[in-house]
N, C-alpha and C. Protein backbone atom coordinates (compact mmCIF):
# COMPACT_ATOMS: atom_id res chain seq x y z
N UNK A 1 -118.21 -61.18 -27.13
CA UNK A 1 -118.27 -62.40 -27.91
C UNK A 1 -118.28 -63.58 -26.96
N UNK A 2 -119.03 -64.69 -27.47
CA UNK A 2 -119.30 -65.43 -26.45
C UNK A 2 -118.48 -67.19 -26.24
N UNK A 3 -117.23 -67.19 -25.77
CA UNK A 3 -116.45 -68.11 -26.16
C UNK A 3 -116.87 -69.63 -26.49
N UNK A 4 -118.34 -70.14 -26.00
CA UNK A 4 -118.44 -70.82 -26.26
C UNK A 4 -118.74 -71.05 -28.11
N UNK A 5 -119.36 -69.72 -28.80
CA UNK A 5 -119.49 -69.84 -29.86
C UNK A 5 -117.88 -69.70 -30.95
N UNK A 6 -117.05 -69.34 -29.87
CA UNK A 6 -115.49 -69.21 -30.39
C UNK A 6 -115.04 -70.54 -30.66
N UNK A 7 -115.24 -71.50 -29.40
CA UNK A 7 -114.94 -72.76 -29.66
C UNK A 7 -115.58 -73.72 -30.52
N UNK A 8 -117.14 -73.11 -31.03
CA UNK A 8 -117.24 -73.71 -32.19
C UNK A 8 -117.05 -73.71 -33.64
N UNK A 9 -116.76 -72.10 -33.83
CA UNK A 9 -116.43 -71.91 -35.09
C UNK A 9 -114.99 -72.48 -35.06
N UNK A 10 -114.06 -72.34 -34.14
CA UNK A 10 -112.70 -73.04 -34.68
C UNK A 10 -112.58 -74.57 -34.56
N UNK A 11 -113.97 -75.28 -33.59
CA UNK A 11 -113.92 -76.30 -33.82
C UNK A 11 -114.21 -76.84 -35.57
N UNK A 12 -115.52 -76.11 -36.56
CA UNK A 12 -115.79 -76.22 -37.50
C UNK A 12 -114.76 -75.85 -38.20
N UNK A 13 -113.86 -75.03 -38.21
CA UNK A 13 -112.88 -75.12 -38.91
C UNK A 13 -111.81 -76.11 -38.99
N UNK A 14 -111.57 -76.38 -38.02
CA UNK A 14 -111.10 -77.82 -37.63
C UNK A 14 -111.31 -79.02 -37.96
N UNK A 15 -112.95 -79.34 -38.09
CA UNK A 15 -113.32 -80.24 -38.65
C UNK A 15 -112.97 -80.26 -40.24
N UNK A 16 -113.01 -79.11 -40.90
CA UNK A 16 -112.80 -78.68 -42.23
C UNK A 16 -111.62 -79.54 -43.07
N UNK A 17 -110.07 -78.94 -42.14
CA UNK A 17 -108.92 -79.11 -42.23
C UNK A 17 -108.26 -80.85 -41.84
N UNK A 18 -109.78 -80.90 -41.11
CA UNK A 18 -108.78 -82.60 -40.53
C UNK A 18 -108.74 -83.31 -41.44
N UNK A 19 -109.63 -83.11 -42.72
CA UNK A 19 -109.50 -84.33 -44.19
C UNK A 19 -108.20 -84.43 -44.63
N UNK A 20 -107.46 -82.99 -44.76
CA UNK A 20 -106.14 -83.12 -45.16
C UNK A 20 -105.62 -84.22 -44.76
N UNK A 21 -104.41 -84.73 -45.87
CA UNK A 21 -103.25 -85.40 -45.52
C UNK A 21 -102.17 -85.75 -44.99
N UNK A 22 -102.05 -84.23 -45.21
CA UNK A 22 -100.85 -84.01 -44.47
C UNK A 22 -100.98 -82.83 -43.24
N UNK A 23 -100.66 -83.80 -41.74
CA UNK A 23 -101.01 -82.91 -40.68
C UNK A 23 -100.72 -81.60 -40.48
N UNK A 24 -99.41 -81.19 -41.12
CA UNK A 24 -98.76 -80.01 -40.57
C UNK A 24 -98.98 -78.91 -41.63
N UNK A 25 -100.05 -79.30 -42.94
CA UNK A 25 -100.60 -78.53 -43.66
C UNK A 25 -101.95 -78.08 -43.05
N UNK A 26 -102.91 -78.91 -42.58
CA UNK A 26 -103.97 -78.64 -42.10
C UNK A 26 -104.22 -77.89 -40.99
N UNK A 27 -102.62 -78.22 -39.92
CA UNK A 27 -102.30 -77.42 -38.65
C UNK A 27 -102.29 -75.71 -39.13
N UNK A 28 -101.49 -75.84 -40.11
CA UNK A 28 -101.02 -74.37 -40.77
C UNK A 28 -103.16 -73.95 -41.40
N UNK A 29 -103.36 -74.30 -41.74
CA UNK A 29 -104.57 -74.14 -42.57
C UNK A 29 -105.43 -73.41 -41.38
N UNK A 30 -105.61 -74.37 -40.32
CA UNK A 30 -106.34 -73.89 -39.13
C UNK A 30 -106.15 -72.40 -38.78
N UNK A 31 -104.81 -72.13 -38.48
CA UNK A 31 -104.29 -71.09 -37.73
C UNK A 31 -104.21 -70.32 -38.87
N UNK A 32 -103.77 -69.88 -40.00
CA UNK A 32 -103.95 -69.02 -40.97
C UNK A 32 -105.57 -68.54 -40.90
N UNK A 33 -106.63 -69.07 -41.01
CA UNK A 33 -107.68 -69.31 -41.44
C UNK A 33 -107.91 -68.48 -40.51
N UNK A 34 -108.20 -68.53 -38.97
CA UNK A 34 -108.20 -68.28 -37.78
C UNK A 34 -107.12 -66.77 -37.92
N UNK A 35 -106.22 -66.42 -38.21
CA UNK A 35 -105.42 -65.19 -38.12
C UNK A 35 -106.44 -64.48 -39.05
N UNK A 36 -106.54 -65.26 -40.53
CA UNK A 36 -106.94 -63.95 -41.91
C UNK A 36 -108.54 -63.33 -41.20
N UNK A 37 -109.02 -64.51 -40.92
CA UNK A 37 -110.87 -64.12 -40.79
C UNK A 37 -111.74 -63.61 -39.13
N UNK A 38 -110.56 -63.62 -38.40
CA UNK A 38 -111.17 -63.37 -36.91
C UNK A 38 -110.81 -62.29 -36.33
N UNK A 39 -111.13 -61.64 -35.86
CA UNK A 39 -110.37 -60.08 -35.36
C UNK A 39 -109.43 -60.73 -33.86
N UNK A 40 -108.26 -59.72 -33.72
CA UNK A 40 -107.42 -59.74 -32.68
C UNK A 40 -108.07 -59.92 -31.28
N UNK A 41 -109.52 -59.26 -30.84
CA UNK A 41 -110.60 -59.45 -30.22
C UNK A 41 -110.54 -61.16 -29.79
N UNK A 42 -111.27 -61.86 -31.50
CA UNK A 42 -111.55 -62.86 -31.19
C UNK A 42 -110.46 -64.02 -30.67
N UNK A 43 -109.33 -63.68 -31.34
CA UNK A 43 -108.20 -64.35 -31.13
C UNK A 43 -107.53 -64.58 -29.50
N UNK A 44 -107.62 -63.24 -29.11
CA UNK A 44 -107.41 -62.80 -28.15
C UNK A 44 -107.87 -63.86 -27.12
N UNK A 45 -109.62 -64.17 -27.23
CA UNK A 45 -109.99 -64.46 -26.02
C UNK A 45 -109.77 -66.19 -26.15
N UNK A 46 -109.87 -66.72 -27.29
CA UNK A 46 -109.47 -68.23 -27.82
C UNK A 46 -108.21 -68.68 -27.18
N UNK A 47 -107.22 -67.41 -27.16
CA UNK A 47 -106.13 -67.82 -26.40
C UNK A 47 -105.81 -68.07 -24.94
N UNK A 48 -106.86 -67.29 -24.58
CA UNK A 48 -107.00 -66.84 -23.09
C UNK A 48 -107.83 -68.18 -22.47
N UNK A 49 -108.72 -68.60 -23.47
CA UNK A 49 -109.72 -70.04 -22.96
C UNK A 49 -108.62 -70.82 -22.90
N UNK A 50 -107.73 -71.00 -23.57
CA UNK A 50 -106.63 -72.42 -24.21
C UNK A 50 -105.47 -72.23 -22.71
N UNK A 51 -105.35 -71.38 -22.61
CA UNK A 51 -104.33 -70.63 -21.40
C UNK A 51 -105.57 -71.13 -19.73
N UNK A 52 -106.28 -70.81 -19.87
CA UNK A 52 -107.38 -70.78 -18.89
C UNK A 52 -107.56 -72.72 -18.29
N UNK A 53 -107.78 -73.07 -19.79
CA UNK A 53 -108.39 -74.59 -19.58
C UNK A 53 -107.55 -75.48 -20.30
N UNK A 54 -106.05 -75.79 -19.84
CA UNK A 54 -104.86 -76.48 -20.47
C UNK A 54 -105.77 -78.26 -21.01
N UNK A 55 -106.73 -78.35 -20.94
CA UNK A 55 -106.88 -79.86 -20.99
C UNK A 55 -107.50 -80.00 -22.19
N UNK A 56 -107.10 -78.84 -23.22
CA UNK A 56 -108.12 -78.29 -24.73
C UNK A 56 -109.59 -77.42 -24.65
N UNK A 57 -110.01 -76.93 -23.43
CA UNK A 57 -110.91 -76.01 -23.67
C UNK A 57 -111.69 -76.43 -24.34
N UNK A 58 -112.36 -77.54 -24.97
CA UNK A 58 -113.48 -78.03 -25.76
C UNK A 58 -113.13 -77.73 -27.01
N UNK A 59 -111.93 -77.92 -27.08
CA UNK A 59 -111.53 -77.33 -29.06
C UNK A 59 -111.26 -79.15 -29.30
N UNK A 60 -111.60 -79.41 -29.99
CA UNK A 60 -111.07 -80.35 -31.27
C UNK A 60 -109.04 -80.74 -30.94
N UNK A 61 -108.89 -82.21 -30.72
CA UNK A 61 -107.08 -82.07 -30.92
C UNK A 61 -106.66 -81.34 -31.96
N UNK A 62 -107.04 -81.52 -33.18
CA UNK A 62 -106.26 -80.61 -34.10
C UNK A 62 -106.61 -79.23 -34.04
N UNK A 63 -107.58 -78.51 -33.55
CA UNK A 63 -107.52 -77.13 -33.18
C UNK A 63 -106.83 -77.18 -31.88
N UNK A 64 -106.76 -77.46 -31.29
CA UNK A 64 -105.90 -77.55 -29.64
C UNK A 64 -104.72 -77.09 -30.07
N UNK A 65 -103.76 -78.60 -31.15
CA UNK A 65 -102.66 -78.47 -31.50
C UNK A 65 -102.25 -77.21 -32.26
N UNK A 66 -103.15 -76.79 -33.57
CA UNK A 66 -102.97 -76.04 -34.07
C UNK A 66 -102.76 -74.68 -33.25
N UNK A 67 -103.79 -74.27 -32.46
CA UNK A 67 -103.22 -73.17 -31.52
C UNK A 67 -101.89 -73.10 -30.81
N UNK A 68 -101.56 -74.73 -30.43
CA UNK A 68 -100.05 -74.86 -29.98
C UNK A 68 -99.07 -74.42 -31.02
N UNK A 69 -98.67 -74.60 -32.01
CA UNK A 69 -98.14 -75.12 -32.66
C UNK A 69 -97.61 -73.56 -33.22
N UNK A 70 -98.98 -72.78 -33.41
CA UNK A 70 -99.03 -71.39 -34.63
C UNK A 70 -99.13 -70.91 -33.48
N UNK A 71 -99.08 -70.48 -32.49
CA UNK A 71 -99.64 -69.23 -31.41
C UNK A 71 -99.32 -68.21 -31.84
N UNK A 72 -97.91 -68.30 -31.65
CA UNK A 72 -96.74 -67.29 -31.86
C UNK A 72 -97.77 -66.03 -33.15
N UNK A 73 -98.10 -66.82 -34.24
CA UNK A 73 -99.17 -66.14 -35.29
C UNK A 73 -100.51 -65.80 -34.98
N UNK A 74 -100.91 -66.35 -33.80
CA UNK A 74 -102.39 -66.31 -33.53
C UNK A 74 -102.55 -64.47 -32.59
N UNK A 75 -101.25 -64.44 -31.93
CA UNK A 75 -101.26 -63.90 -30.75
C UNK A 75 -101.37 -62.06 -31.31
């Protein structure tokens, strides 16, 4: 799988979630979304970019954060 296309689908998801209101719903929204629909595979290597390239890896702040925030669930 090819991470750059990793960083865009969770960027698009990201974009999705940022309308919300309330941040720490949309944070949760991201990372659920991202756990229910992506295999351990994909997760896997999203974490490894975020670990790799501390300055956000080309994710979106609220996907950045959201990976911060939920890892613990992502992982």
């Amino acid at each position: 799988m090819d991470i750059q296309n990793l960083i865009r689908m969770a960027n698009r998801i990201g974009q999705f979630f940022d309308s919300y209101p309330d941040r720490a719903e949309a944070l949760e929204g991201i990372s659920s979304h991202i756990r229910k629909f992506w295999t351990p595979r994909m997760r896997r290597l999203l974490l490894e970019q975020t670990d790799a390239q501390p300055d956000g890896a080309g994710l979106l702040p609220i996907v950045a954060e959201a990976i911060q925030v939920h890892r613990d669930q992502l992982a």
